[in-house]
C-alpha atoms as a PDB file:
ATOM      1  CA  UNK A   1       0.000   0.000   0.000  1.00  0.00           C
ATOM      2  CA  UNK A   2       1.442   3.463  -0.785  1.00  0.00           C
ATOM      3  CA  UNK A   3       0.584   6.973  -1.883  1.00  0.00           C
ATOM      4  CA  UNK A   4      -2.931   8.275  -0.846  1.00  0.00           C
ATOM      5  CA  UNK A   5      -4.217   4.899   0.505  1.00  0.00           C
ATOM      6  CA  UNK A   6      -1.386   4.131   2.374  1.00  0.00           C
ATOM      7  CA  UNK A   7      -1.945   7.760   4.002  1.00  0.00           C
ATOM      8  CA  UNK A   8      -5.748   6.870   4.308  1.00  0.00           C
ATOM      9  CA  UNK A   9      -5.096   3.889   6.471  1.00  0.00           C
ATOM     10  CA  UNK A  10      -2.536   6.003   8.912  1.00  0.00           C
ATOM     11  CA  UNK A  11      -4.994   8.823   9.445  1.00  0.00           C
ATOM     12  CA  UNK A  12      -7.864   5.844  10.210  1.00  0.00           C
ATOM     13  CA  UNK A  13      -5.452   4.035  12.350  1.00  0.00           C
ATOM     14  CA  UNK A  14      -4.179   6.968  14.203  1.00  0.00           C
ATOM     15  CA  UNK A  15      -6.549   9.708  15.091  1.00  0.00           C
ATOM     16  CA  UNK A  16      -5.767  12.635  16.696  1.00  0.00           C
ATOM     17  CA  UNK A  17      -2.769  12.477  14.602  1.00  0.00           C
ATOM     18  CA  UNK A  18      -2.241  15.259  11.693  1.00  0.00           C
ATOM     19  CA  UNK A  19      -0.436  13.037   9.151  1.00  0.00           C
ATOM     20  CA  UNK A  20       1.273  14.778   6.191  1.00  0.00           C
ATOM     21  CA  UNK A  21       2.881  13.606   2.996  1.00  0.00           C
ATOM     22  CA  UNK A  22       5.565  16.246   1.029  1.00  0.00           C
ATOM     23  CA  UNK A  23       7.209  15.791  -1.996  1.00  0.00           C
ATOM     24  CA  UNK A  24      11.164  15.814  -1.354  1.00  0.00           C
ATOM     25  CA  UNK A  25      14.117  16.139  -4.277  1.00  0.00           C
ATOM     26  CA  UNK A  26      15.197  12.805  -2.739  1.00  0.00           C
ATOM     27  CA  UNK A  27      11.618  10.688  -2.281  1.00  0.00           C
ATOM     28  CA  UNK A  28       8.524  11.196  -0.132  1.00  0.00           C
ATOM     29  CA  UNK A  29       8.570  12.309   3.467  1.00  0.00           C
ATOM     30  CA  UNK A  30       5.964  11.013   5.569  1.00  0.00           C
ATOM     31  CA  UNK A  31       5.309  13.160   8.358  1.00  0.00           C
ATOM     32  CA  UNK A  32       2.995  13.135  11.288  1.00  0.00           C
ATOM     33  CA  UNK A  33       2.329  15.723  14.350  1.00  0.00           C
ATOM     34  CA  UNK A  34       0.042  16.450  17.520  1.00  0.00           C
ATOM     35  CA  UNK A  35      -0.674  17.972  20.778  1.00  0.00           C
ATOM     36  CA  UNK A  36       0.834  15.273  23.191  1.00  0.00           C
ATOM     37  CA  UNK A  37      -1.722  13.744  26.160  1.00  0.00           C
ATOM     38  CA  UNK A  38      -3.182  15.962  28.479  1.00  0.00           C
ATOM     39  CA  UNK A  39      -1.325  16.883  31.243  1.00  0.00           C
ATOM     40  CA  UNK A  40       2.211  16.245  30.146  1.00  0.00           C
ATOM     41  CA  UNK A  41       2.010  19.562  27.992  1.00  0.00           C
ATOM     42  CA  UNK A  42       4.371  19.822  24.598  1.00  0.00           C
ATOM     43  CA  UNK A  43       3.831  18.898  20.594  1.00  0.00           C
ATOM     44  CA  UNK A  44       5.191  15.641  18.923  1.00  0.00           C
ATOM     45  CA  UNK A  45       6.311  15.253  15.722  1.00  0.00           C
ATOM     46  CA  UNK A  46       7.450  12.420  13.575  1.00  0.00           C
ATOM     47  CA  UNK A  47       9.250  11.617  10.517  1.00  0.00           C
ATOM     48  CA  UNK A  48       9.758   9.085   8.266  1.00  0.00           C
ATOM     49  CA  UNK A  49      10.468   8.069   4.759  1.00  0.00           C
ATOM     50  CA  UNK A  50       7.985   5.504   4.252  1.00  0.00           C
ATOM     51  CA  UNK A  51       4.604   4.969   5.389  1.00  0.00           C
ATOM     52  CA  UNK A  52       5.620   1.605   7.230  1.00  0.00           C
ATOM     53  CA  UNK A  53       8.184   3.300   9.374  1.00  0.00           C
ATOM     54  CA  UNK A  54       5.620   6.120  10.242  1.00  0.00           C
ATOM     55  CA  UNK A  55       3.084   3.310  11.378  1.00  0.00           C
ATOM     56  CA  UNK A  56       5.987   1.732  13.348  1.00  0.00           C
ATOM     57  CA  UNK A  57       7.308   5.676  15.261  1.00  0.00           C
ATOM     58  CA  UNK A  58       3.037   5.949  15.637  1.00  0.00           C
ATOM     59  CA  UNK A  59       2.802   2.930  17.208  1.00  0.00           C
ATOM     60  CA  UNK A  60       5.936   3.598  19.861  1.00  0.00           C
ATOM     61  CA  UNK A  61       4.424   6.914  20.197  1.00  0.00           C
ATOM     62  CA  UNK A  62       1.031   5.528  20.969  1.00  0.00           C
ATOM     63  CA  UNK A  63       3.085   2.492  23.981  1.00  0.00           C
ATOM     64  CA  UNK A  64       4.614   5.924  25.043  1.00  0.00           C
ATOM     65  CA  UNK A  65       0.704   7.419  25.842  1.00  0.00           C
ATOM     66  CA  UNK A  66      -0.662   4.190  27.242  1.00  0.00           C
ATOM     67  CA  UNK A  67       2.057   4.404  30.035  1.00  0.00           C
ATOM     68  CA  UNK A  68       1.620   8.060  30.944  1.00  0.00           C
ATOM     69  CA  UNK A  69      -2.254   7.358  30.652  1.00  0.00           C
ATOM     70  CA  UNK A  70      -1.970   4.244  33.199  1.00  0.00           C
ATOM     71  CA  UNK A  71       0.262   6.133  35.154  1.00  0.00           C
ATOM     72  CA  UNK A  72      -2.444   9.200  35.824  1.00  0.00           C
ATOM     73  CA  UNK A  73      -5.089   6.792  36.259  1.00  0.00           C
ATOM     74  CA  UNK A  74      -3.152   4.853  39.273  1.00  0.00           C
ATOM     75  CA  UNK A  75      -2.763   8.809  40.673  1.00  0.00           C
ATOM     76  CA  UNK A  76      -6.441   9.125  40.522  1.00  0.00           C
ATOM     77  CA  UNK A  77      -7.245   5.993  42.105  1.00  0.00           C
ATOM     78  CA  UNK A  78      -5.023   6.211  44.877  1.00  0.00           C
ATOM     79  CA  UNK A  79      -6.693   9.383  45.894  1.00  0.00           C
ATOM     80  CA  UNK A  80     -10.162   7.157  45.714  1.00  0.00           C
ATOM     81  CA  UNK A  81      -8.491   4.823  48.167  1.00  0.00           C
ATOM     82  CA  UNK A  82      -7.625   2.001  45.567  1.00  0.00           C
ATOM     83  CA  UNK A  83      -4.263   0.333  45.694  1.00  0.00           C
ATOM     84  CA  UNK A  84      -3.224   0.904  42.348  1.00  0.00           C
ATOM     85  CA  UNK A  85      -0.038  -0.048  40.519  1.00  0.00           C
ATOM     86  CA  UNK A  86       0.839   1.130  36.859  1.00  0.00           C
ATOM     87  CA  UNK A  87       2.869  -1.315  34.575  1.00  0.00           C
ATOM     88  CA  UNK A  88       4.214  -0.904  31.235  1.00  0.00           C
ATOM     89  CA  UNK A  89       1.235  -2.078  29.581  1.00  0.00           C
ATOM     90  CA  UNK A  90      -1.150  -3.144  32.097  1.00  0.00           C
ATOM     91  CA  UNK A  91      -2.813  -1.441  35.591  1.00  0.00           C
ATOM     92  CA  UNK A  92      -3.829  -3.168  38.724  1.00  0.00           C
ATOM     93  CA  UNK A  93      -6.430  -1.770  40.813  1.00  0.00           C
ATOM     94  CA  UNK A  94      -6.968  -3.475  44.316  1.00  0.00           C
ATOM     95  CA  UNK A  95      -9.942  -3.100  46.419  1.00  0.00           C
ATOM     96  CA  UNK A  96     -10.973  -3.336  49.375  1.00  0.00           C
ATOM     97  CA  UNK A  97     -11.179  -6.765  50.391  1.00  0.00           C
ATOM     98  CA  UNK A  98      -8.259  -7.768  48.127  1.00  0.00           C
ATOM     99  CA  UNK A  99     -10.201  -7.989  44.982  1.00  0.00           C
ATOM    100  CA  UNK A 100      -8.101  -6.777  42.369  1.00  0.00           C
ATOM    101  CA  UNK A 101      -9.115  -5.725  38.876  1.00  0.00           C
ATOM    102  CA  UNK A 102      -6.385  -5.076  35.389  1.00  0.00           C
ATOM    103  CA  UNK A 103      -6.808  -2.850  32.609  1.00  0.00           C
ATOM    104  CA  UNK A 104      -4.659  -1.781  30.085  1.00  0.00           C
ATOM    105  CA  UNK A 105      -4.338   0.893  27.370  1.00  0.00           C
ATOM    106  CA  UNK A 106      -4.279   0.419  23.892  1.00  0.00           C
ATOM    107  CA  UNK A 107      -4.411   3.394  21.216  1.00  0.00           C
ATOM    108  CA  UNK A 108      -5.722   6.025  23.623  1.00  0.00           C
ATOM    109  CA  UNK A 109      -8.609   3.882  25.764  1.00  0.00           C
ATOM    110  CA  UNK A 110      -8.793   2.133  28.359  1.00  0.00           C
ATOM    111  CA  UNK A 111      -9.587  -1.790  28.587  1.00  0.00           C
ATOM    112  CA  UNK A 112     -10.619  -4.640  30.657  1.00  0.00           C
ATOM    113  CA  UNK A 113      -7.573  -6.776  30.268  1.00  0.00           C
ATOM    114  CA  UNK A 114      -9.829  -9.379  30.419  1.00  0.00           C
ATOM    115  CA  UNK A 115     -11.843  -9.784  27.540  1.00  0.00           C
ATOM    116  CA  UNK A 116     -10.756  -6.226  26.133  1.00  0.00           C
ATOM    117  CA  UNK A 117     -13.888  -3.910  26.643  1.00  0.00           C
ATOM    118  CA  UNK A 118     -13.534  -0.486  26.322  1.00  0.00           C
ATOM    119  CA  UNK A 119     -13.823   1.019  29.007  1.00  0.00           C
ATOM    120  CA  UNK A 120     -13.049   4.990  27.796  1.00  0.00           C
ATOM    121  CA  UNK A 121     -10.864   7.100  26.204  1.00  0.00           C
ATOM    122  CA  UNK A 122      -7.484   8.238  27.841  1.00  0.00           C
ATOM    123  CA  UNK A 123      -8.818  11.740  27.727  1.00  0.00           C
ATOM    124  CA  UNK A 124     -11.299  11.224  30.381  1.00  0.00           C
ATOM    125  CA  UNK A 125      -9.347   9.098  33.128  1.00  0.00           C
ATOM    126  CA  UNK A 126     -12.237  10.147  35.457  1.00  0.00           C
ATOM    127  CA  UNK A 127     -14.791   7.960  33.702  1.00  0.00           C
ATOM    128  CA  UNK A 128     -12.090   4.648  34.413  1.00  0.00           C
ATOM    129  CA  UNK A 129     -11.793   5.714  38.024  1.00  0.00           C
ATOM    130  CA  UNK A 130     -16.208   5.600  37.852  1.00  0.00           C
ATOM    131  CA  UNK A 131     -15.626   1.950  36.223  1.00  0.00           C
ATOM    132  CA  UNK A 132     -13.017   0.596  38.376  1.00  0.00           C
ATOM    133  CA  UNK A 133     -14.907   1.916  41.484  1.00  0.00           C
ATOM    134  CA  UNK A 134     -18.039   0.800  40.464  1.00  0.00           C
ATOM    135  CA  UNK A 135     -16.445  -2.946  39.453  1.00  0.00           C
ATOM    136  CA  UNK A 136     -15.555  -3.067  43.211  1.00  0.00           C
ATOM    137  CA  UNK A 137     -19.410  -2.495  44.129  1.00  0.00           C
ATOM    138  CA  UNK A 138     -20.395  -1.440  47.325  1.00  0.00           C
ATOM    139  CA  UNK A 139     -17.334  -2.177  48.684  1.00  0.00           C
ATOM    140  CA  UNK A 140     -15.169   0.812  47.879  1.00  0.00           C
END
């Protein structure tokens, strides 16, 4: 895939992401850029010279947003009274009682590591902290 449907597929697979493509003297540069998550303040920007190495710097970029998002979320659920710990790619949430749930991240929402539901986007880490809270029941 290449040209405008390679570009196509970035912008569906990525959004949020402003994804360019410029004619150089020496072949295409593919180029992508955005606001980075809230909170953490700052632009990125990537470059590449093929779509397939783009997909590959979004895709670090996007590991790099699921930590900082899992991260926050522990924050907030500490402050709820959950024991909370933030991994590279996964969260656990312990309740009281010792019942522990895990969610992870994946392309900006959070998921029920089991099973994979959404459960929001990393945007609103207040509507996770609802979830999790609410998976403990009337226990929390």
């Amino acid at each position: 895939m290449s040209g405008p449907e390679a570009w196509r597929a970035l912008v569906e697979e990525f959004p949020g992401w402003v994804v360019e493509v410029k004619d150089e003297p020496d072949g295409a540069s593919w180029c992508a850029s955005r606001l980075v998550p809230p909170g953490h303040g700052g632009f990125l920007g990537v470059q590449a010279d093929e779509a397939g190495l783009l997909r590959e710097l979004l895709h670090e970029a996007a590991g790099i947003d699921a930590r900082l998002a899992l991260r926050d979320l522990a924050v907030e659920l500490r402050k709820c009274g959950i024991t909370a710990t933030a991994y590279d790619t996964t969260l656990t949430a312990t309740g009281p009682g010792g019942r522990t749930q895990m969610l992870t991240c994946r392309l900006g929402l959070f998921r029920w590591l089991a099973g994979g539901r959404v459960i929001g986007p990393i945007e609103d880490p207040l509507a996770a902290v609802d979830a999790v809270l609410a998976s403990f029941g009337d226990r929390v």
